[in-house]
C-alpha atoms as a PDB file:
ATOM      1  CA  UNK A   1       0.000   0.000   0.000  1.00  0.00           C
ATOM      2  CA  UNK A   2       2.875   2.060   1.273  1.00  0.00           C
ATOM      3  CA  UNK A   3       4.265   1.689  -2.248  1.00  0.00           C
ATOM      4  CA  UNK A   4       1.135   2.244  -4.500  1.00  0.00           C
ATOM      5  CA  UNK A   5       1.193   5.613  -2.435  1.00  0.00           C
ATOM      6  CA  UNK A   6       4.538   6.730  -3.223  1.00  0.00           C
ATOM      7  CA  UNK A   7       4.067   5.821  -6.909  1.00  0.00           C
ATOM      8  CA  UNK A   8       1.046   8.121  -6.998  1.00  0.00           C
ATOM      9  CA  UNK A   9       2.898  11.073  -5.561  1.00  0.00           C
ATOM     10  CA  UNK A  10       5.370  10.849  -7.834  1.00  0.00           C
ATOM     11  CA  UNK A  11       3.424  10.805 -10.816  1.00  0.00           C
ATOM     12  CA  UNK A  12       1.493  13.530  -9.159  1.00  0.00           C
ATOM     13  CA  UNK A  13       4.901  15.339  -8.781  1.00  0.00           C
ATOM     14  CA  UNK A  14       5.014  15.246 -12.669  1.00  0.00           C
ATOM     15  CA  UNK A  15       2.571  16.831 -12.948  1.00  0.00           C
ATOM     16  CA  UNK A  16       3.669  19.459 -10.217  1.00  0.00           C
ATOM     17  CA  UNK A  17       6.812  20.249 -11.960  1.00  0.00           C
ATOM     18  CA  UNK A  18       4.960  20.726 -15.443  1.00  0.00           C
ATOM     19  CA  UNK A  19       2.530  23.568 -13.795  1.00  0.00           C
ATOM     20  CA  UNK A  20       4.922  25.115 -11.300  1.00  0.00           C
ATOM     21  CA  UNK A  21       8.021  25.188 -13.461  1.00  0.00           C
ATOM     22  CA  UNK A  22       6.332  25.876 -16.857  1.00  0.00           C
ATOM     23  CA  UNK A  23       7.066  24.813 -19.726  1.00  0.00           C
ATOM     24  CA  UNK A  24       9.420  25.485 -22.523  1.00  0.00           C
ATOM     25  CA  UNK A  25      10.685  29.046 -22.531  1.00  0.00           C
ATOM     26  CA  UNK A  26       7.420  30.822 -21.475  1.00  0.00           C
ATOM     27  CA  UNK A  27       8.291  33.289 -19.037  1.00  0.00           C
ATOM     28  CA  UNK A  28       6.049  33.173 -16.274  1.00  0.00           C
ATOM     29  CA  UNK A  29       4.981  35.424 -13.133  1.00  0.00           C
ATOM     30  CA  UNK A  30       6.080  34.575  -9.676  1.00  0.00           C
ATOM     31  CA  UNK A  31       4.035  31.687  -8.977  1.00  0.00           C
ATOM     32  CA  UNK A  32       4.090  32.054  -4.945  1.00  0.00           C
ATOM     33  CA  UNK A  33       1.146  29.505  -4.664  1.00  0.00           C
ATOM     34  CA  UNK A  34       2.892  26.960  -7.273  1.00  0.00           C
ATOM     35  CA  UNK A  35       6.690  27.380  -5.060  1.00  0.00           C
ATOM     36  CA  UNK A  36       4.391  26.209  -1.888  1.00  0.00           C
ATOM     37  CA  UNK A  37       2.869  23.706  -3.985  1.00  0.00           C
ATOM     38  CA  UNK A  38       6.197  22.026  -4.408  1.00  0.00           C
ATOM     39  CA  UNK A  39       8.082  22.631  -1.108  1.00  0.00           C
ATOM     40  CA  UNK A  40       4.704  20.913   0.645  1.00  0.00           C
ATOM     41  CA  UNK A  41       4.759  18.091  -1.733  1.00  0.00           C
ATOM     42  CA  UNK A  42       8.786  17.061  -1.016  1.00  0.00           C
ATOM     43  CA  UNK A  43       7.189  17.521   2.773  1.00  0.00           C
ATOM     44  CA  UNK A  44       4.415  14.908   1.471  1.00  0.00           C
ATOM     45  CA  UNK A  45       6.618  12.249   0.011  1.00  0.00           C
ATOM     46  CA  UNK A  46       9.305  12.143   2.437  1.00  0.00           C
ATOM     47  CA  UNK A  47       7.678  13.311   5.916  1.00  0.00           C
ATOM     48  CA  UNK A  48       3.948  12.533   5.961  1.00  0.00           C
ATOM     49  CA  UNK A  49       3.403   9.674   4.250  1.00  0.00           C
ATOM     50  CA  UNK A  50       5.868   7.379   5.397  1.00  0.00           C
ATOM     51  CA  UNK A  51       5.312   8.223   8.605  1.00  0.00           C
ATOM     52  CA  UNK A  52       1.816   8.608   9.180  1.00  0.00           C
ATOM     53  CA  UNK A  53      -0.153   7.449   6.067  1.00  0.00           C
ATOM     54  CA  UNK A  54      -1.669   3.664   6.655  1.00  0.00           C
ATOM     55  CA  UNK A  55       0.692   2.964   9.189  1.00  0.00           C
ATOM     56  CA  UNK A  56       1.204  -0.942   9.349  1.00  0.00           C
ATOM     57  CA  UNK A  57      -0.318  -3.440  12.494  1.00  0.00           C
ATOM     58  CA  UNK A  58       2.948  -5.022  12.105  1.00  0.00           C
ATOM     59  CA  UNK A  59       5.923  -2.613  13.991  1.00  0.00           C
ATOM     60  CA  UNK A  60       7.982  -4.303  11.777  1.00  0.00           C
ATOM     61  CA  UNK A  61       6.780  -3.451   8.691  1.00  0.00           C
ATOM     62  CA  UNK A  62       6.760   0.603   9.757  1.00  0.00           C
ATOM     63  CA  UNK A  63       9.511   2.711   7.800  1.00  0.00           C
ATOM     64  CA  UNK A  64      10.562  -0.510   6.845  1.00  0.00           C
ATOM     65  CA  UNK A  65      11.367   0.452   2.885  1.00  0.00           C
ATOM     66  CA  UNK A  66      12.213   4.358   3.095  1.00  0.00           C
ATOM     67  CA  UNK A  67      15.436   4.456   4.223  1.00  0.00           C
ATOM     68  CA  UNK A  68      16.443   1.446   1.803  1.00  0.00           C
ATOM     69  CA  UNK A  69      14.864   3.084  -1.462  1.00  0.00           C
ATOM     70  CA  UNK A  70      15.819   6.807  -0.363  1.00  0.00           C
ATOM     71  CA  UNK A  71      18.464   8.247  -2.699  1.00  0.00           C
ATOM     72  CA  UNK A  72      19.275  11.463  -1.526  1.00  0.00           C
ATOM     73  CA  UNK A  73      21.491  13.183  -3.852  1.00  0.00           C
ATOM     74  CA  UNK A  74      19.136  12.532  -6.702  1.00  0.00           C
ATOM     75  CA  UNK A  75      15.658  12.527  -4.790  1.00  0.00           C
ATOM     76  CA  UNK A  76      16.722  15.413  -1.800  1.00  0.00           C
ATOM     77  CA  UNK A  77      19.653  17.895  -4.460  1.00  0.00           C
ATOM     78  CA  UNK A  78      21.099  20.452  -2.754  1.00  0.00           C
ATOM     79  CA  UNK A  79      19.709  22.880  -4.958  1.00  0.00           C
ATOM     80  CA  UNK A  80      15.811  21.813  -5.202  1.00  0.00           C
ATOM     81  CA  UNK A  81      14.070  21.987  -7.955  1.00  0.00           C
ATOM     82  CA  UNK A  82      11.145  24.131  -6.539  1.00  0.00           C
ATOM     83  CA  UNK A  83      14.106  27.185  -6.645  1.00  0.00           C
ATOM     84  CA  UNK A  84      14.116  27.248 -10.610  1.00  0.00           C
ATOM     85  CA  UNK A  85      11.195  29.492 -10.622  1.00  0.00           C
ATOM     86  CA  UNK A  86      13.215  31.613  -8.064  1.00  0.00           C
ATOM     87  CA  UNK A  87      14.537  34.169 -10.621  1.00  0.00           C
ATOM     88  CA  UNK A  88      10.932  35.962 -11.536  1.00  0.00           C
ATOM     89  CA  UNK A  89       9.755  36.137  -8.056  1.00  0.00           C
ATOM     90  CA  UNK A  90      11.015  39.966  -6.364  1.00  0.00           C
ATOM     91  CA  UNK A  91      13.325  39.953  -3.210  1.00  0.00           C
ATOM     92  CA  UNK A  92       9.979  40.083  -1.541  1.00  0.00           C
ATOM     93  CA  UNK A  93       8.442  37.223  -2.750  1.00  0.00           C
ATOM     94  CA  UNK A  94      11.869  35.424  -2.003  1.00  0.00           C
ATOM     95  CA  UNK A  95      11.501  36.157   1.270  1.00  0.00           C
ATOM     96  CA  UNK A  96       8.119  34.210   2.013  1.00  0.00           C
ATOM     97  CA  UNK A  97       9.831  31.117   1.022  1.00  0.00           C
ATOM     98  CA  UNK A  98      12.938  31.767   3.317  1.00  0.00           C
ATOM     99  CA  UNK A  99      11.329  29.216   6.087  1.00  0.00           C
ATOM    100  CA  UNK A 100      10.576  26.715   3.400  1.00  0.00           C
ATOM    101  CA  UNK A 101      13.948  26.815   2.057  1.00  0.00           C
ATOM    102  CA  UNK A 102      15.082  25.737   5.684  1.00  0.00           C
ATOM    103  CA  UNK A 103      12.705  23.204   5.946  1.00  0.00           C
ATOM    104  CA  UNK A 104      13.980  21.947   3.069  1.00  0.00           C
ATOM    105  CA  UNK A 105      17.819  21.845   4.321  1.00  0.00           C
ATOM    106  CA  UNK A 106      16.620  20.770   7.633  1.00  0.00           C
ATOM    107  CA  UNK A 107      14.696  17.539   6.313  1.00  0.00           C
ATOM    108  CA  UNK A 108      17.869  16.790   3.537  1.00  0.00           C
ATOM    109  CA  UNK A 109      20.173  16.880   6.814  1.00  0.00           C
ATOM    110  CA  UNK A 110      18.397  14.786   8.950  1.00  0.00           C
ATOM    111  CA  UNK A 111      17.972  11.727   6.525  1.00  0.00           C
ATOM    112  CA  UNK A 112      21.192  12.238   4.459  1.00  0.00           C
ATOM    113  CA  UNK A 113      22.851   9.336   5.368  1.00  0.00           C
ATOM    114  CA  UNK A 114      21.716   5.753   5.919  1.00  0.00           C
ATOM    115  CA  UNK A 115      22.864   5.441   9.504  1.00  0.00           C
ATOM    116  CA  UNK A 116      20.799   8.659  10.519  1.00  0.00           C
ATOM    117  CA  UNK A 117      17.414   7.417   8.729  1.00  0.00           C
ATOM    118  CA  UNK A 118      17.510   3.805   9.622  1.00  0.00           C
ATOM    119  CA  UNK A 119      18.276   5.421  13.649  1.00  0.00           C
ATOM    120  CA  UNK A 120      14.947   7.272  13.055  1.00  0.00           C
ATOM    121  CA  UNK A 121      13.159   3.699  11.208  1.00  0.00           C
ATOM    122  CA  UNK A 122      14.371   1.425  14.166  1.00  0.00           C
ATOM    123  CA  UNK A 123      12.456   3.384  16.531  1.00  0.00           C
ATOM    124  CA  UNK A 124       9.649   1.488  15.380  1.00  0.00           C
ATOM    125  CA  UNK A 125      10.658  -1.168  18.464  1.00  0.00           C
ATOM    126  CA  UNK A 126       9.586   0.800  20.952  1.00  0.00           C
ATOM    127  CA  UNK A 127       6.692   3.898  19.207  1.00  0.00           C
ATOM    128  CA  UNK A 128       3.272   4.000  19.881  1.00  0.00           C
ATOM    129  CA  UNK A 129       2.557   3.201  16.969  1.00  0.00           C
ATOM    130  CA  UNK A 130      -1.446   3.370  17.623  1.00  0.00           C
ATOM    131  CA  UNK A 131      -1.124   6.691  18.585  1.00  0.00           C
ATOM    132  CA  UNK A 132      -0.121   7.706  15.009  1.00  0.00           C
ATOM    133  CA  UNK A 133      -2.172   6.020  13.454  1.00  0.00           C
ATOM    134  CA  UNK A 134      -5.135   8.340  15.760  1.00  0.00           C
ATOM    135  CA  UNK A 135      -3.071  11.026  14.220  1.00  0.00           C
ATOM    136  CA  UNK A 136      -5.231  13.738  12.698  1.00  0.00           C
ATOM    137  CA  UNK A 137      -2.648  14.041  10.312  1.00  0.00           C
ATOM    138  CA  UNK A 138      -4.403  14.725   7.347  1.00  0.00           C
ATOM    139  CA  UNK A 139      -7.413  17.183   7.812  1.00  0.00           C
ATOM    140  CA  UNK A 140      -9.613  18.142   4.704  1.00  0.00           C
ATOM    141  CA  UNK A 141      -8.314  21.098   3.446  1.00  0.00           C
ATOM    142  CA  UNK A 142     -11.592  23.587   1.848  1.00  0.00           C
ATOM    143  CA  UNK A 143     -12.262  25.518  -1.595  1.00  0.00           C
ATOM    144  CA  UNK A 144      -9.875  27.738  -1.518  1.00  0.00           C
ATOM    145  CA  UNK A 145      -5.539  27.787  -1.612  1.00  0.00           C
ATOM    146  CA  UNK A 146      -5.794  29.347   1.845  1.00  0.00           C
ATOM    147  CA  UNK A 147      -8.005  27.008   3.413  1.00  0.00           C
ATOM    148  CA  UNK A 148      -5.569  24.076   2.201  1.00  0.00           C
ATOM    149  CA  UNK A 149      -2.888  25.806   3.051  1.00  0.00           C
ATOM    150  CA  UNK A 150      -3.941  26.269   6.560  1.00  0.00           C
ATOM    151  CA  UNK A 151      -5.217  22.603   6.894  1.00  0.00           C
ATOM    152  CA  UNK A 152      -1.963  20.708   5.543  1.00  0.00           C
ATOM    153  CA  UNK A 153      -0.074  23.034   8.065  1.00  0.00           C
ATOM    154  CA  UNK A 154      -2.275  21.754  11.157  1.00  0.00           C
ATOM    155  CA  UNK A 155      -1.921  18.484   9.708  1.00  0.00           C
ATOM    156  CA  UNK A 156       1.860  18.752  10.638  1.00  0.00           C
ATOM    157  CA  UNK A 157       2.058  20.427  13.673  1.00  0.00           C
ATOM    158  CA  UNK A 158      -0.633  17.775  14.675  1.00  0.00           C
ATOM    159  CA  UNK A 159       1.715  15.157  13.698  1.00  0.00           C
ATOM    160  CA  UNK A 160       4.694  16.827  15.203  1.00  0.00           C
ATOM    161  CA  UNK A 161       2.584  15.976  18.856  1.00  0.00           C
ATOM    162  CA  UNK A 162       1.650  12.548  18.031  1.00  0.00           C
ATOM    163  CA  UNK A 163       5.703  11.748  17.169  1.00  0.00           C
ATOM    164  CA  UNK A 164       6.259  13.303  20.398  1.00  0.00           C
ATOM    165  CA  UNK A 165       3.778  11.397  22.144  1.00  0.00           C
ATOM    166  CA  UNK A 166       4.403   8.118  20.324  1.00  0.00           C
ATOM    167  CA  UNK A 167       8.380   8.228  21.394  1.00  0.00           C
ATOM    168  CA  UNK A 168       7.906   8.627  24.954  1.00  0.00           C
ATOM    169  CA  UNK A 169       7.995   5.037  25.368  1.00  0.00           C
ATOM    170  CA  UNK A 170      12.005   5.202  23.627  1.00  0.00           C
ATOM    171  CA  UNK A 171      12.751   7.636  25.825  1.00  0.00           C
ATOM    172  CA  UNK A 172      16.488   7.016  27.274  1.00  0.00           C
ATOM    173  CA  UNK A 173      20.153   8.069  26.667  1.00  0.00           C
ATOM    174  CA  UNK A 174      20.214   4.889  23.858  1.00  0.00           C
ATOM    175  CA  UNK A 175      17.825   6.599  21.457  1.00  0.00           C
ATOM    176  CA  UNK A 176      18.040  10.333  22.173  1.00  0.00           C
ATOM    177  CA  UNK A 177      20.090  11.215  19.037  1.00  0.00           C
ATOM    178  CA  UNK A 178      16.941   9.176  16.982  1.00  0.00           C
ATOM    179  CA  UNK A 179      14.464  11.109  18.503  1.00  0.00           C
ATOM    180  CA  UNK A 180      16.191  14.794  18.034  1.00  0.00           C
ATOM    181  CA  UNK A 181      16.266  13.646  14.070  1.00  0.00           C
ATOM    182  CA  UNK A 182      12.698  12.508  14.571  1.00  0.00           C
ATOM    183  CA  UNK A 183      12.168  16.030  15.929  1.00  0.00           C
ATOM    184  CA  UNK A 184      13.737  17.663  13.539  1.00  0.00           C
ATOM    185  CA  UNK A 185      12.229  15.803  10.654  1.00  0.00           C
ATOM    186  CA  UNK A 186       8.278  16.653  12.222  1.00  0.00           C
ATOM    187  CA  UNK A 187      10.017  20.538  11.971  1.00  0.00           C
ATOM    188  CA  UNK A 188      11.090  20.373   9.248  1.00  0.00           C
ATOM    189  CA  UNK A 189       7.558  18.967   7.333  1.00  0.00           C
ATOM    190  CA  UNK A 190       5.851  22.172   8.931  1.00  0.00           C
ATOM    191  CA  UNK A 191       8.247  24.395   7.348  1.00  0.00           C
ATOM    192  CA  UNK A 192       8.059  22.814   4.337  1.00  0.00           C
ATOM    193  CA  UNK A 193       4.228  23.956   3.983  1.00  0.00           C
ATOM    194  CA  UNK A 194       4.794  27.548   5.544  1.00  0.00           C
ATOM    195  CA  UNK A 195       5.520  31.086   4.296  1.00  0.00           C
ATOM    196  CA  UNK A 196       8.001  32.666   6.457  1.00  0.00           C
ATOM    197  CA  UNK A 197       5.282  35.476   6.567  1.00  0.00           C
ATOM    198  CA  UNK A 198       2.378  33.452   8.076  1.00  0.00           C
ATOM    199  CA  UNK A 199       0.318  34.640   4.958  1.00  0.00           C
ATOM    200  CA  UNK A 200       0.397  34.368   0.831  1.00  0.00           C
ATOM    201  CA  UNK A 201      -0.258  37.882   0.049  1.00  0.00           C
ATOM    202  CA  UNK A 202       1.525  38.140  -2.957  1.00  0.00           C
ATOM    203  CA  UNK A 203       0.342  35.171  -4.933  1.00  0.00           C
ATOM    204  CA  UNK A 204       0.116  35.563  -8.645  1.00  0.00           C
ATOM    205  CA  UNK A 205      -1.558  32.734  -9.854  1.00  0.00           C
ATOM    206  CA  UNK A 206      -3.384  32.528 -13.203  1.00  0.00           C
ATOM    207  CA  UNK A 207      -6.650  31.052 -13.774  1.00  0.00           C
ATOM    208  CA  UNK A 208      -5.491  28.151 -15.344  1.00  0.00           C
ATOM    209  CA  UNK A 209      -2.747  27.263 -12.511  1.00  0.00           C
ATOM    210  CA  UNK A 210      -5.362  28.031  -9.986  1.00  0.00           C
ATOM    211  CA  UNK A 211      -7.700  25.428 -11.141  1.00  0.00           C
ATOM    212  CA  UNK A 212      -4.462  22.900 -11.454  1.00  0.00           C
ATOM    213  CA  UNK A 213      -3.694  23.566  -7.648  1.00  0.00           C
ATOM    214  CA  UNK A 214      -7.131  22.754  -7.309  1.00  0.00           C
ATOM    215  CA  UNK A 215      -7.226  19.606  -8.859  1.00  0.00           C
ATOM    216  CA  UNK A 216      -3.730  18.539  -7.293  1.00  0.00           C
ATOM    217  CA  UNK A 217      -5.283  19.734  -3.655  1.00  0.00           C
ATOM    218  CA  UNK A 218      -8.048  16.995  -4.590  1.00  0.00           C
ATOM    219  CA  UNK A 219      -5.596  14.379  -5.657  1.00  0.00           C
ATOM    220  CA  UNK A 220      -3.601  14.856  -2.072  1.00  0.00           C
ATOM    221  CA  UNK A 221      -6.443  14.580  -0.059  1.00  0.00           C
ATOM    222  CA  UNK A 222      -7.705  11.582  -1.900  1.00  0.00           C
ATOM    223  CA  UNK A 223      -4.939   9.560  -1.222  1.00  0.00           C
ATOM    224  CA  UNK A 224      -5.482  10.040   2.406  1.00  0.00           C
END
């Protein structure tokens, strides 16, 4: 299941590049909506779902593929690809996606190499893992960008308490350094989905990229 939902997002992030990059040589507006749209979705496929979408009855089976089939350098560059649209947004509009940018960084760090993520996967011995899977994780979002916005934001600062509640039972010198990446991991997904602002006051979007965030909104909440 885990993996039909990864393959999904990533032929939803297809699609994702093809709006919010644009295509050919068109030179588009700063797309502030379409940069959140893809900063939120890397906080999808490597935060949320793995660790909160139909988590497993069997502890063993939690996390049990991510850190095996991550490939950082080409899935997590150091430059992401939501920055090529960088250039024809102002200083400004930079500047909203200043937090995103470090949730970005923050996530890349804390699962760069195979010793820290499988520290973070092995947890599964001792997590709670029933009170994830309680986890109001994924909240329906509304009709508007704002209202999804908002919603996939309280999605991760909900699960940012259920981690925290979950790992109390690994609490202990032996797997503090796994829970401070866990930590900074749950951080790092709510950064991912938030304008260093608070707000998206300077969105440009089209008409026909606002329906396609629509329609991508939809397709997120579906697979949920």
């Amino acid at each position: 299941m885990a993996a039909s939902v990864v393959a999904r997002l990533s032929s939803a992030a297809l699609i994702l590049a093809t709006v919010v990059l644009g295509q050919g040589e068109k030179k588009y507006e700063c797309d502030v909506e379409g940069v959140w749209m893809c900063y939120s979705h890397i906080g999808d496929l490597y935060g949320m779902v793995p660790l909160a979408n139909n988590v497993p009855q069997d502890k063993n089976d939690y996390l049990q593929y991510f850190c095996k089939d991550l490939k950082v350098e080409q899935q997590l560059p150091a430059e992401p690809e939501c920055r090529i649209r960088f250039p024809s947004c102002s200083d400004a509009d930079k500047k909203k996606f200043t937090r995103m940018e470090a949730g970005y960084t923050a996530l890349r760090e804390a699962i760069s190499t195979a010793n820290q993520c499988e520290s973070v996967a092995n947890l599964r011995e001792c997590l709670n893992l029933d009170v994830i899977r309680r986890c109001e994780a994924f909240p329906d979002g509304g009709a508007t960008f704002e209202e999804n916005e908002r919603a996939k934001i309280r999605g991760a600062q909900n699960l940012k308490k259920c981690l925290a509640e979950a790992v109390k039972p690994c609490e202990g010198k032996q797997n503090a350094q796994a829970i401070a990446q866990l930590d900074k991991i749950a951080t790092a997904i709510i950064d991912l989905s938030s304008f260093s602002d608070g707000k998206n006051s300077a969105s440009k979007t089209n008409a026909a990229m606002g329906v396609m965030v629509s329609l991508l909104l939809i397709f997120f909440r579906g697979i949920y």
